[in-house]
N, C-alpha and C. Protein backbone atom coordinates (compact mmCIF):
# COMPACT_ATOMS: atom_id res chain seq x y z
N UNK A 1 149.78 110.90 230.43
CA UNK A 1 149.06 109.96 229.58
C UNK A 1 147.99 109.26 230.40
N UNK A 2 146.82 109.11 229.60
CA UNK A 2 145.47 108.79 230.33
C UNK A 2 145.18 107.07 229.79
N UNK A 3 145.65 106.35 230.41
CA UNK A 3 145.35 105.03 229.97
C UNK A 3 144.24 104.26 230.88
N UNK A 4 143.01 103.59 230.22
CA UNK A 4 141.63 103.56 230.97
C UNK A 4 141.02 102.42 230.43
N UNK A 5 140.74 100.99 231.78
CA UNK A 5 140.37 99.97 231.20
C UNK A 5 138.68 100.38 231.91
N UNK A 6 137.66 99.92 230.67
CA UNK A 6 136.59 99.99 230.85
C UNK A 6 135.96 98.16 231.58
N UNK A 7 135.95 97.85 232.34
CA UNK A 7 135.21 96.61 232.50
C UNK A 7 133.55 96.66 233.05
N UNK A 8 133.30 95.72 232.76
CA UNK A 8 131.70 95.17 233.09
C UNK A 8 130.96 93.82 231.96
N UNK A 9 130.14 93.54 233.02
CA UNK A 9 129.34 92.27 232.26
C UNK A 9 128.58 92.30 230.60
N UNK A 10 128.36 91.65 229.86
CA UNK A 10 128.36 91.51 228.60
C UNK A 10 126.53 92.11 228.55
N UNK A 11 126.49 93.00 227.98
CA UNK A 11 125.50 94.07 227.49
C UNK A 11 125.40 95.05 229.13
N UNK A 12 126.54 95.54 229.48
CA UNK A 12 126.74 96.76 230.37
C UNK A 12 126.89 98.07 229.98
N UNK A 13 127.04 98.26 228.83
CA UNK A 13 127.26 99.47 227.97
C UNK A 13 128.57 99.77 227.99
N UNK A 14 129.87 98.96 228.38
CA UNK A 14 131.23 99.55 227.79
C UNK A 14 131.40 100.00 226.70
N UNK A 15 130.79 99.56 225.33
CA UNK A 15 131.49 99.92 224.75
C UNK A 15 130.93 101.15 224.02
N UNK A 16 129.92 101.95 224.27
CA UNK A 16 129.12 102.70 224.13
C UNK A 16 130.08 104.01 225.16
N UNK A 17 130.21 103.29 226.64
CA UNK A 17 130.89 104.71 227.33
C UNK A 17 132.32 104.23 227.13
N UNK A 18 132.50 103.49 226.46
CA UNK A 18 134.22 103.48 226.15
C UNK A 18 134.34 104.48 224.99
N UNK A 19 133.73 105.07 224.18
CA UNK A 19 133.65 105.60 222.83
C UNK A 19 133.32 107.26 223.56
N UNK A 20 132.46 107.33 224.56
CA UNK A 20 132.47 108.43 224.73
C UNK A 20 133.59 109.25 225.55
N UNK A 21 133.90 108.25 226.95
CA UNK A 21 135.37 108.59 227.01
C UNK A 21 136.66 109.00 225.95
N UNK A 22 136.78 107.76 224.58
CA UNK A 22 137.72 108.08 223.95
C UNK A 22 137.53 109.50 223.31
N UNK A 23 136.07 109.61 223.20
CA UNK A 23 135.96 110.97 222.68
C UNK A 23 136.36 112.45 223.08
N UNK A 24 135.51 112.05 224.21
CA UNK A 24 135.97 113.31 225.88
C UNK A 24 137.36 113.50 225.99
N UNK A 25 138.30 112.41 225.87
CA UNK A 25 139.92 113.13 226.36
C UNK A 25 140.59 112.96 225.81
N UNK A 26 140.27 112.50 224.06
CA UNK A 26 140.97 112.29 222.99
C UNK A 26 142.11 111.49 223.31
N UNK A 27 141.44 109.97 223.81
CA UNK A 27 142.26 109.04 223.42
C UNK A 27 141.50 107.69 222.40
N UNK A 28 142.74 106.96 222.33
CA UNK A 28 142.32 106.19 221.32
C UNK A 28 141.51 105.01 221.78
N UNK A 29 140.65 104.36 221.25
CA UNK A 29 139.42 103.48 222.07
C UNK A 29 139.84 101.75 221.03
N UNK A 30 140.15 101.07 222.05
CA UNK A 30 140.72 99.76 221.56
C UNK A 30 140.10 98.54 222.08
N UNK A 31 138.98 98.07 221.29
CA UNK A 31 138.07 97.15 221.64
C UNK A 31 138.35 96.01 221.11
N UNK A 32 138.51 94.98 221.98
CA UNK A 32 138.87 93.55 221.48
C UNK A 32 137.58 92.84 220.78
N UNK A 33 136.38 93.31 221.46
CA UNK A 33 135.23 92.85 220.49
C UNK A 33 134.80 93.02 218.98
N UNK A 34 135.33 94.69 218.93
CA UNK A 34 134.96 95.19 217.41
C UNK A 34 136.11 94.57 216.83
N UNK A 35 137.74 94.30 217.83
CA UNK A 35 138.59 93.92 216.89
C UNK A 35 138.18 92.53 215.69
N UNK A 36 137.88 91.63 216.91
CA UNK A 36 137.25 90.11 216.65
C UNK A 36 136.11 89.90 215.48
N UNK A 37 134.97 91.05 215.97
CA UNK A 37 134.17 90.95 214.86
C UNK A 37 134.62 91.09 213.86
N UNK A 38 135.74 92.22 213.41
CA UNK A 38 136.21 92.83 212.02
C UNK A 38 136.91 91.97 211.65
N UNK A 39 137.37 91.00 212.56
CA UNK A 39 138.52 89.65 211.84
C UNK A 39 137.71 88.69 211.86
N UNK A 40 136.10 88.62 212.35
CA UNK A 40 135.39 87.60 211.59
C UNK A 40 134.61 87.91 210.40
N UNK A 41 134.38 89.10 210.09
CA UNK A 41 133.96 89.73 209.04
C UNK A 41 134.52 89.67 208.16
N UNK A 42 135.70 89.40 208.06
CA UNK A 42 137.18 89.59 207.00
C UNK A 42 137.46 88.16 206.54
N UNK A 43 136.77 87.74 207.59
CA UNK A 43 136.96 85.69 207.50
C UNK A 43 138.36 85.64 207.25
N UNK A 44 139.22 86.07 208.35
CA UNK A 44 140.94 85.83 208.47
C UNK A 44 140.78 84.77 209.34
N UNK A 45 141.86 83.99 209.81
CA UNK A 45 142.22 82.87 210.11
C UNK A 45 141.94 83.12 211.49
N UNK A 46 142.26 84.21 211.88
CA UNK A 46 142.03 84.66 213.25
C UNK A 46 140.41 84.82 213.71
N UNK A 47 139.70 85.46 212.87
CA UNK A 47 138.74 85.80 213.06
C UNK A 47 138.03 84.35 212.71
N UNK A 48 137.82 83.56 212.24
CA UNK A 48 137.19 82.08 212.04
C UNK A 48 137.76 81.42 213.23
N UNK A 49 139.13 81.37 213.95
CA UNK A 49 139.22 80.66 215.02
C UNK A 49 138.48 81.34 215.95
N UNK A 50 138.50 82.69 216.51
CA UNK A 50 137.58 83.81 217.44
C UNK A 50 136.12 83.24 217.46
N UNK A 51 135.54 83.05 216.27
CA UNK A 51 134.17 82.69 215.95
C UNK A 51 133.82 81.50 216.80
N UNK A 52 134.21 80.33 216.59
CA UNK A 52 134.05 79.28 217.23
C UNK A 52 133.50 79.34 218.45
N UNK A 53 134.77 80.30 219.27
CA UNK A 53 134.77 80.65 220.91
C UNK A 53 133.24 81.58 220.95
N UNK A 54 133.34 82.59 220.48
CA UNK A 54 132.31 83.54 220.12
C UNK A 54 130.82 83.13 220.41
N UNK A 55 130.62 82.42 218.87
CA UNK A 55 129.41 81.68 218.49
C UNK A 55 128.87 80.75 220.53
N UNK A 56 130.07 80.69 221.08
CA UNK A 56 129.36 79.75 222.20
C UNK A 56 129.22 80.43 223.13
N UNK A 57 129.68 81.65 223.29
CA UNK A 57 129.35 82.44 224.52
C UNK A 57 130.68 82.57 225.08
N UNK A 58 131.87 82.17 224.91
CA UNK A 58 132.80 81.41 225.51
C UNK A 58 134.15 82.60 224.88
N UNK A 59 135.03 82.80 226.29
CA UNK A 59 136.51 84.21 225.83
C UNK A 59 137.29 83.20 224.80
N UNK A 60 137.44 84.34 224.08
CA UNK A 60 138.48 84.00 223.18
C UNK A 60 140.13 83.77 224.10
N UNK A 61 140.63 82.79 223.50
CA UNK A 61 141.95 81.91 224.76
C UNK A 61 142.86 83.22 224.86
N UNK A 62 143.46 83.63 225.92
CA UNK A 62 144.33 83.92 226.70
C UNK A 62 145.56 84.42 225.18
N UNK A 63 146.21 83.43 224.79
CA UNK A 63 147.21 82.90 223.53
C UNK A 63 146.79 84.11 222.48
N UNK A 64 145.58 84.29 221.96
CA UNK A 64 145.35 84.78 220.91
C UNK A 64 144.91 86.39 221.12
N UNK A 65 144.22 86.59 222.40
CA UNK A 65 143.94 87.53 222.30
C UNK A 65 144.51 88.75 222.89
N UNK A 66 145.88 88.03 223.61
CA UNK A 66 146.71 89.20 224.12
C UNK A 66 147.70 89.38 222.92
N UNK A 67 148.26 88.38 221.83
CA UNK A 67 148.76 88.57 220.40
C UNK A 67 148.12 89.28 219.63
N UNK A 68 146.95 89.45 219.09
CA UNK A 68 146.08 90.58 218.52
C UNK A 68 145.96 91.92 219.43
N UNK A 69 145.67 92.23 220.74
CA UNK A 69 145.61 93.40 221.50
C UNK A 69 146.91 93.74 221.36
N UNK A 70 148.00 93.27 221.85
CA UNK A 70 149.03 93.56 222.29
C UNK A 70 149.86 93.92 220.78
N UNK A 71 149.45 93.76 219.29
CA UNK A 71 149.81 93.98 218.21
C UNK A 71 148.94 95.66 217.79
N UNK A 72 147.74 95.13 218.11
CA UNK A 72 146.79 96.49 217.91
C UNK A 72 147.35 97.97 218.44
N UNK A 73 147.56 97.28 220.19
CA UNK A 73 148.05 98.68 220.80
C UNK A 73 149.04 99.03 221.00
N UNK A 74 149.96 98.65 220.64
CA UNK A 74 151.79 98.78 220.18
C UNK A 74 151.71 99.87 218.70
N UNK A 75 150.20 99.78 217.99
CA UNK A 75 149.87 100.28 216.74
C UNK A 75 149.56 101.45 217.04
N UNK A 76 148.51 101.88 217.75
CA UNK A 76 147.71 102.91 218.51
C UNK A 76 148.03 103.40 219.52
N UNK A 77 149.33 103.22 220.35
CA UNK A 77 149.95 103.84 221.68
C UNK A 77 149.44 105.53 221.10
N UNK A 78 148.66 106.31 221.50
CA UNK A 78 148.62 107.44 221.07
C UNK A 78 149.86 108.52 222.75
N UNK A 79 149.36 109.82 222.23
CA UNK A 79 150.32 110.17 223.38
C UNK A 79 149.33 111.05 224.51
N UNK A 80 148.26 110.75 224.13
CA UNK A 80 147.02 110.85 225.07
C UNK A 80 146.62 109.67 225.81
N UNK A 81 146.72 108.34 225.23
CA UNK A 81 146.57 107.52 226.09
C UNK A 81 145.43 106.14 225.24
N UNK A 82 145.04 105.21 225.50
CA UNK A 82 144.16 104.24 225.17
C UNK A 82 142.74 103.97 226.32
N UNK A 83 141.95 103.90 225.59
CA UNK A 83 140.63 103.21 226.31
C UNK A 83 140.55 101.85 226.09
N UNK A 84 140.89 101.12 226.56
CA UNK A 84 140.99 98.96 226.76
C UNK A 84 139.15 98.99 227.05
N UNK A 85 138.80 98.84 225.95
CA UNK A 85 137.11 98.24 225.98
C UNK A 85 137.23 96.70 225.95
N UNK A 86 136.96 96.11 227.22
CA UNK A 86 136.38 94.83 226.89
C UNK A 86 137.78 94.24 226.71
N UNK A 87 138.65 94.53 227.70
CA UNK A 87 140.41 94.01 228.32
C UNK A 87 140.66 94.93 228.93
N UNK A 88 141.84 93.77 230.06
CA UNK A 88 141.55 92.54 230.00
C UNK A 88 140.55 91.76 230.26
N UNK A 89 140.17 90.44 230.12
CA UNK A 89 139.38 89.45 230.43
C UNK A 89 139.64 88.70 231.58
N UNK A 90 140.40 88.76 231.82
CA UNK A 90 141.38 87.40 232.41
C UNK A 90 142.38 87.93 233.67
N UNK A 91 142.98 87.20 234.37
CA UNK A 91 143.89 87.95 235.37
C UNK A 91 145.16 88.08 234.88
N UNK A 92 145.49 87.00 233.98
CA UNK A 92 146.27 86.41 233.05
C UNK A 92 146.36 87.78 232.22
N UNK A 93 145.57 88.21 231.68
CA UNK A 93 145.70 88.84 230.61
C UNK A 93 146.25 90.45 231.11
N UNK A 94 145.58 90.63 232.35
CA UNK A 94 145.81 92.01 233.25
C UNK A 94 147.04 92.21 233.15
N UNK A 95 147.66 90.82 233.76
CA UNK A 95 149.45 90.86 234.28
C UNK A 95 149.77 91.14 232.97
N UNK A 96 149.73 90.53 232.04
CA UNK A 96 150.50 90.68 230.49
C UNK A 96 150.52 92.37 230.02
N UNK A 97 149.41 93.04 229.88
CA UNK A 97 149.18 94.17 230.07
C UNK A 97 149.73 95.19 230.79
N UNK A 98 149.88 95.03 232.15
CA UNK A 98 150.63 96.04 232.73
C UNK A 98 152.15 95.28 232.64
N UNK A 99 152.72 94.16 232.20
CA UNK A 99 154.31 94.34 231.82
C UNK A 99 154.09 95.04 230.47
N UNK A 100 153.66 94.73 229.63
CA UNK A 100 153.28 95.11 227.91
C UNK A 100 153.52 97.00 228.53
N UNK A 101 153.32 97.35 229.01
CA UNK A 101 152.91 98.92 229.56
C UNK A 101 154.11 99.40 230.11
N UNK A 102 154.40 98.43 231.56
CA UNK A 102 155.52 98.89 231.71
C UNK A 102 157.17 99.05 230.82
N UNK A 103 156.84 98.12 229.95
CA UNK A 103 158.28 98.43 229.19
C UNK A 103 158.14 99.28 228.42
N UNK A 104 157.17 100.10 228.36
CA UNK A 104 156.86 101.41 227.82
C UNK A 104 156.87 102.14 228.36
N UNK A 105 157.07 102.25 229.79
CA UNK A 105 156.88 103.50 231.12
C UNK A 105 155.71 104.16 230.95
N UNK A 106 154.61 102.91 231.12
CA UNK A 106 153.15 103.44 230.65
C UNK A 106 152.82 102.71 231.96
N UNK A 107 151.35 103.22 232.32
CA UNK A 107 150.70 102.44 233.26
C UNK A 107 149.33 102.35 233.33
N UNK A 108 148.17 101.41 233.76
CA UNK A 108 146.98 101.81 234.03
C UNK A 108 146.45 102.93 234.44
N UNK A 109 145.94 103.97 234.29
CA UNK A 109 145.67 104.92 234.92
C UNK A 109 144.36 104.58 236.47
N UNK A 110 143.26 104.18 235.40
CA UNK A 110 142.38 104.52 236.27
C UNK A 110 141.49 103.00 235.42
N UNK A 111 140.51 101.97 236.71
CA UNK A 111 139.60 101.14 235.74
C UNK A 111 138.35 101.51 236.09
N UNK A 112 137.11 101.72 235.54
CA UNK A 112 135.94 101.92 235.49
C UNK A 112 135.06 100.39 235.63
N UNK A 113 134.58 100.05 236.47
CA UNK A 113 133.68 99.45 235.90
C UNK A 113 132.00 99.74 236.34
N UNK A 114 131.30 99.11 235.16
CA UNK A 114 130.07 99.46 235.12
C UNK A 114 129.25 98.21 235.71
N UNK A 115 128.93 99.26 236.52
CA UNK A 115 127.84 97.50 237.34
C UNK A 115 126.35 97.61 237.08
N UNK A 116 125.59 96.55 236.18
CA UNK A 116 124.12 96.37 235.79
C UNK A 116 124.22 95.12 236.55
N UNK A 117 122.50 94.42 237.03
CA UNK A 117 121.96 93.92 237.75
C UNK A 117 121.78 92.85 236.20
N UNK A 118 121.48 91.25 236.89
CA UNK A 118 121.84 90.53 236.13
C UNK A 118 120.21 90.70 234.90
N UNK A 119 118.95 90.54 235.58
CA UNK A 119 117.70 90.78 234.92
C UNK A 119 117.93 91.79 233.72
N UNK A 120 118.38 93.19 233.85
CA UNK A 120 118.90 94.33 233.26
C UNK A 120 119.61 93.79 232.40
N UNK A 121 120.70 93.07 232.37
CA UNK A 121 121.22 92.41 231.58
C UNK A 121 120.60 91.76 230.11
N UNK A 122 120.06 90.62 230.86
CA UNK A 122 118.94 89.65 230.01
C UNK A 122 118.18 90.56 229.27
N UNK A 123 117.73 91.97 229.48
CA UNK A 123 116.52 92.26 229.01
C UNK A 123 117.24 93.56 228.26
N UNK A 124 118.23 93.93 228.03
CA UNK A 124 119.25 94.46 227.18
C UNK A 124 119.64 93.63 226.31
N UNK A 125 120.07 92.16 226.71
CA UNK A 125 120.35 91.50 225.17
C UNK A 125 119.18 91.27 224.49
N UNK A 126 117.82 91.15 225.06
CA UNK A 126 116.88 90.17 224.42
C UNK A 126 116.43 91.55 223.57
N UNK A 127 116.54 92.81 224.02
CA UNK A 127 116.13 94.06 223.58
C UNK A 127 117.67 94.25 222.25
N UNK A 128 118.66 94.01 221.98
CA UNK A 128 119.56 94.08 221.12
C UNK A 128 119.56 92.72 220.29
N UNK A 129 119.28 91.81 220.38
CA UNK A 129 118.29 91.02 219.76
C UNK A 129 117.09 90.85 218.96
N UNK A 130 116.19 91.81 219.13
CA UNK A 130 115.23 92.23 218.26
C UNK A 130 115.58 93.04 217.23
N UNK A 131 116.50 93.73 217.90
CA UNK A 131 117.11 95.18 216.96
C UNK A 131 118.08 94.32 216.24
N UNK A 132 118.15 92.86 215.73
CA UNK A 132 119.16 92.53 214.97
C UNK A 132 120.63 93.48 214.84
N UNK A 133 121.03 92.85 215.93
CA UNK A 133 122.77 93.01 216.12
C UNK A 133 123.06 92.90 215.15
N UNK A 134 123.32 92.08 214.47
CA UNK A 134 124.21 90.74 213.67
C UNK A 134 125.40 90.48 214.31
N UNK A 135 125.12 90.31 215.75
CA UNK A 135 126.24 89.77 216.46
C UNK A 135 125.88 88.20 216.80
N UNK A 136 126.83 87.29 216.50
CA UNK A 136 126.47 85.69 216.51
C UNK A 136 126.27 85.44 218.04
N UNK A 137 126.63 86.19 219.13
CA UNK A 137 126.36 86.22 219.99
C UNK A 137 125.22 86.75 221.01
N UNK A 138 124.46 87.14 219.93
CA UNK A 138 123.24 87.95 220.39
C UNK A 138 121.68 86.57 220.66
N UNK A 139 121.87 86.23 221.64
CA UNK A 139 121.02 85.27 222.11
C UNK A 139 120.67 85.04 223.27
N UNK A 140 119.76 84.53 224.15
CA UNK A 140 119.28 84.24 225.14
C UNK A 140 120.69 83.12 225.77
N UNK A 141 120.16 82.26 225.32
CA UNK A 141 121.19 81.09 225.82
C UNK A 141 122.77 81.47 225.51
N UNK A 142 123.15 81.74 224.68
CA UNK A 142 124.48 82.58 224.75
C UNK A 142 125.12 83.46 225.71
N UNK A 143 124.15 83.98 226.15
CA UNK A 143 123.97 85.42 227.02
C UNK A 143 124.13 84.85 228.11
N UNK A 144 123.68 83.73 228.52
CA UNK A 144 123.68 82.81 230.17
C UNK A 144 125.27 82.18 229.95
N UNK A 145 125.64 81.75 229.64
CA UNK A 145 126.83 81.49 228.53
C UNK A 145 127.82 82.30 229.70
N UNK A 146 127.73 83.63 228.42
CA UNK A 146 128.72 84.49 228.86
C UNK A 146 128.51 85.21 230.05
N UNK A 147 127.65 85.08 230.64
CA UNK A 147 127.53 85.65 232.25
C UNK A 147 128.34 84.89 233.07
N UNK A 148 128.07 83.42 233.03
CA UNK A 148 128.71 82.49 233.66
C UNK A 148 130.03 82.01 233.77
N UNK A 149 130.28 82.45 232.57
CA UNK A 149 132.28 82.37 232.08
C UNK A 149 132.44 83.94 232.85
N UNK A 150 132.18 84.95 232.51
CA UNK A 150 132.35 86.78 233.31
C UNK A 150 132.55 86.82 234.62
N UNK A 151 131.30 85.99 235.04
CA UNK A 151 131.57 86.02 236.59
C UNK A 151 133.12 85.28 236.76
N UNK A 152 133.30 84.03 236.34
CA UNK A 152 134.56 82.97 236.76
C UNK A 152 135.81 83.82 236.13
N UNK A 153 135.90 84.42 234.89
CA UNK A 153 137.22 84.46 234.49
C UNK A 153 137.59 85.86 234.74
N UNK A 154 135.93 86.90 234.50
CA UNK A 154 136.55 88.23 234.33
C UNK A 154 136.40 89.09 235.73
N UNK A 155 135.46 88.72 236.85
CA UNK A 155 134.85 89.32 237.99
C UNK A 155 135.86 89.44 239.11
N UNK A 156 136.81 88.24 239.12
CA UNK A 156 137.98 88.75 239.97
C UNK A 156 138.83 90.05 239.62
N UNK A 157 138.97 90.26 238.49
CA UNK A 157 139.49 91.09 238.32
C UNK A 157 139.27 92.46 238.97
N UNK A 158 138.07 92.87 239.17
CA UNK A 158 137.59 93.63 240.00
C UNK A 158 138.31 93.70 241.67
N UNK A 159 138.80 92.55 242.07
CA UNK A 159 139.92 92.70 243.32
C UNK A 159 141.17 93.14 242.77
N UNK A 160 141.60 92.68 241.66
CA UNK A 160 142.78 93.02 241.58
C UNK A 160 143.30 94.40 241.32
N UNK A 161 142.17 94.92 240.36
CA UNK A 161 142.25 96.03 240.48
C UNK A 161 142.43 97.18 241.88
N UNK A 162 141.35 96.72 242.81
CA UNK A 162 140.73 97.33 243.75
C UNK A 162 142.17 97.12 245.04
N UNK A 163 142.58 96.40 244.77
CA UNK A 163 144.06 96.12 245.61
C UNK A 163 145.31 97.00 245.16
N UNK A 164 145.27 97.41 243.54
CA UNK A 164 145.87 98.36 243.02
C UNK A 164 145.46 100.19 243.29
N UNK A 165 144.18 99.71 243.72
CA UNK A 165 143.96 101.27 243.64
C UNK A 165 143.48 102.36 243.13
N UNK A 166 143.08 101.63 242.39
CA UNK A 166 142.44 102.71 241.00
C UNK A 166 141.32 101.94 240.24
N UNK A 167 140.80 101.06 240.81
CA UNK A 167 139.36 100.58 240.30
C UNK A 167 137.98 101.51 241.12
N UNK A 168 137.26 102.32 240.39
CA UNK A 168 136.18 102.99 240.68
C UNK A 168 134.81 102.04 239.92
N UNK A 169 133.53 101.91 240.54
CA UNK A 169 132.04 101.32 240.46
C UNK A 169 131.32 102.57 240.24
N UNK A 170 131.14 102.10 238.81
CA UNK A 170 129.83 102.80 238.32
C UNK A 170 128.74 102.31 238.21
N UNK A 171 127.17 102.80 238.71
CA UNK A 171 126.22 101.72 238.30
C UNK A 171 126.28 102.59 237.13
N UNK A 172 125.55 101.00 236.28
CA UNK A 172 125.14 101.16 234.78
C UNK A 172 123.52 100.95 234.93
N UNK A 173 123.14 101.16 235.85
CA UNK A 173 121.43 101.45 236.21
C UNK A 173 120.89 102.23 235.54
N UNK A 174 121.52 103.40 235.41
CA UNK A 174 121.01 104.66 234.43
C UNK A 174 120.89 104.87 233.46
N UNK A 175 120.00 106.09 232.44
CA UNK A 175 120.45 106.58 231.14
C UNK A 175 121.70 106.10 230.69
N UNK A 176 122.61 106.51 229.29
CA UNK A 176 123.78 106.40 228.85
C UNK A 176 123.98 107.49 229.15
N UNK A 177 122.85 109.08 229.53
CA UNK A 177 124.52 109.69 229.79
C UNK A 177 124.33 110.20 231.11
N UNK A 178 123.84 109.73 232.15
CA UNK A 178 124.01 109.81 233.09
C UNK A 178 125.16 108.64 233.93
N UNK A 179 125.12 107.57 233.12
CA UNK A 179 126.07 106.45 233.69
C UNK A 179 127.52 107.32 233.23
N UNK A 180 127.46 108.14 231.74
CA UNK A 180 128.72 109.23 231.36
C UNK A 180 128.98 109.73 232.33
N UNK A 181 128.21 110.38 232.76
CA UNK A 181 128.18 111.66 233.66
C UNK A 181 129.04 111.29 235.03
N UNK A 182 129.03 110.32 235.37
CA UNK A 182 129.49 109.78 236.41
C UNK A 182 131.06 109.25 236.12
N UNK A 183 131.01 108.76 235.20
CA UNK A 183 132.65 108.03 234.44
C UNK A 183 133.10 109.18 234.38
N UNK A 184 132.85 110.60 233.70
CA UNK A 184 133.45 111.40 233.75
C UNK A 184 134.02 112.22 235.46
N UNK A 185 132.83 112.16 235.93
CA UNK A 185 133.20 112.83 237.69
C UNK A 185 134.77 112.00 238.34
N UNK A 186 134.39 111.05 237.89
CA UNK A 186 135.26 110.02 238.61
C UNK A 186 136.69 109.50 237.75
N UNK A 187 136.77 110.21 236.23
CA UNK A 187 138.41 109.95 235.76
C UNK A 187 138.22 112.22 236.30
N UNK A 188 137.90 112.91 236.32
CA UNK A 188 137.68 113.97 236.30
C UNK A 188 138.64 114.18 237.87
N UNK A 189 138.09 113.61 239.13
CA UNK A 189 138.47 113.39 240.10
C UNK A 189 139.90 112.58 240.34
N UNK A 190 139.99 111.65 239.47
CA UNK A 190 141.74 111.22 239.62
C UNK A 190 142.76 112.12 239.00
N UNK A 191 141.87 112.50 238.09
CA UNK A 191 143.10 113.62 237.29
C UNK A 191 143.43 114.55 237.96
N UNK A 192 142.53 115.11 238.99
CA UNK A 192 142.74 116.23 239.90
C UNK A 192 143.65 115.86 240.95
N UNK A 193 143.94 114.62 241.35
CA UNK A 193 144.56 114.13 242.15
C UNK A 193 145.76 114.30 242.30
């Protein structure tokens, strides 16, 4: 079983090569963002509290969003494995995750992350911004927002991984499918392992 957390900074293209991965090794692709949007779209109780956090640039708390993931992918355990787009967030949330896993005799396989330069960034949202997202988060000042919370809550994570063993750096400098091309070399290369 191929279980694969995609991380990187907010307009890095996870969830674009999280979809193509899920596609490539036929597993299931479990995004806490599309979850959130679809429960603010639905205007559920969940998704109006999410919004709040959302609307400011700011992670949805620790409390709520390992109760929705951790409900989602207990749903979707496929027997190929999950793609975690955009989770964990948190270090907090990592640990919860790999117990959530282990009492399944499941484990992280392999984490990807995609590294874009912060300018690249800015000029990807301001460029998905024109193209009307209709994401409430699609803003300049939002965008500084969530860089600034990414670096503090989600960027360590990148050690923790890397102390585990199985965190690989992709730049996200490139095309989309050349940044593929590379995600693939590199779960391609652990599998061979």
């Amino acid at each position: 079983m191929l279980n694969i957390i995609v991380l990187g900074p907010p307009c890095s293209g996870k969830g674009t090569q999280s979809e193509k991965i899920a596609s490539l090794y036929n597993l299931t692709h479990l995004s806490t963002g599309d979850h959130f949007r679809n429960e603010i779209k639905m205007r559920t109780p969940v998704g109006l509290l999410a919004q709040t956090y959302i609307d400011k640039g700011e992670l949805v708390p620790d409390s709520i969003v390992l109760k929705e993931i951790y409900k989602k992918a207990i749903k979707k355990i496929a027997k190929n494995g999950i793609v975690f787009d955009g989770f964990p967030r948190t270090e907090h949330q990592a640990e919860m995750l790999q117990r959530s896993l282990h009492r399944k005799n499941l484990s992280i396989s392999h984490v990807i992350y995609i590294d874009v330069d912060e300018d690249e960034l800015i000029k990807r949202m301001l460029n998905r911004c024109q193209n009307n997202s209709g994401r409430s988060d699609d803003n300049a000042e939002i965008l500084q927002n969530r860089i600034a919370i990414y670096k503090k809550q989600t960027l360590p994570l990148l050690e923790y991984y890397s102390k585990k063993q199985i965190l690989t750096k992709i730049s996200g400098m490139a095309t989309v499918e050349e940044v593929f091309s590379s995600i693939r070399k590199a779960i391609d290369a652990r599998l061979n392992n």
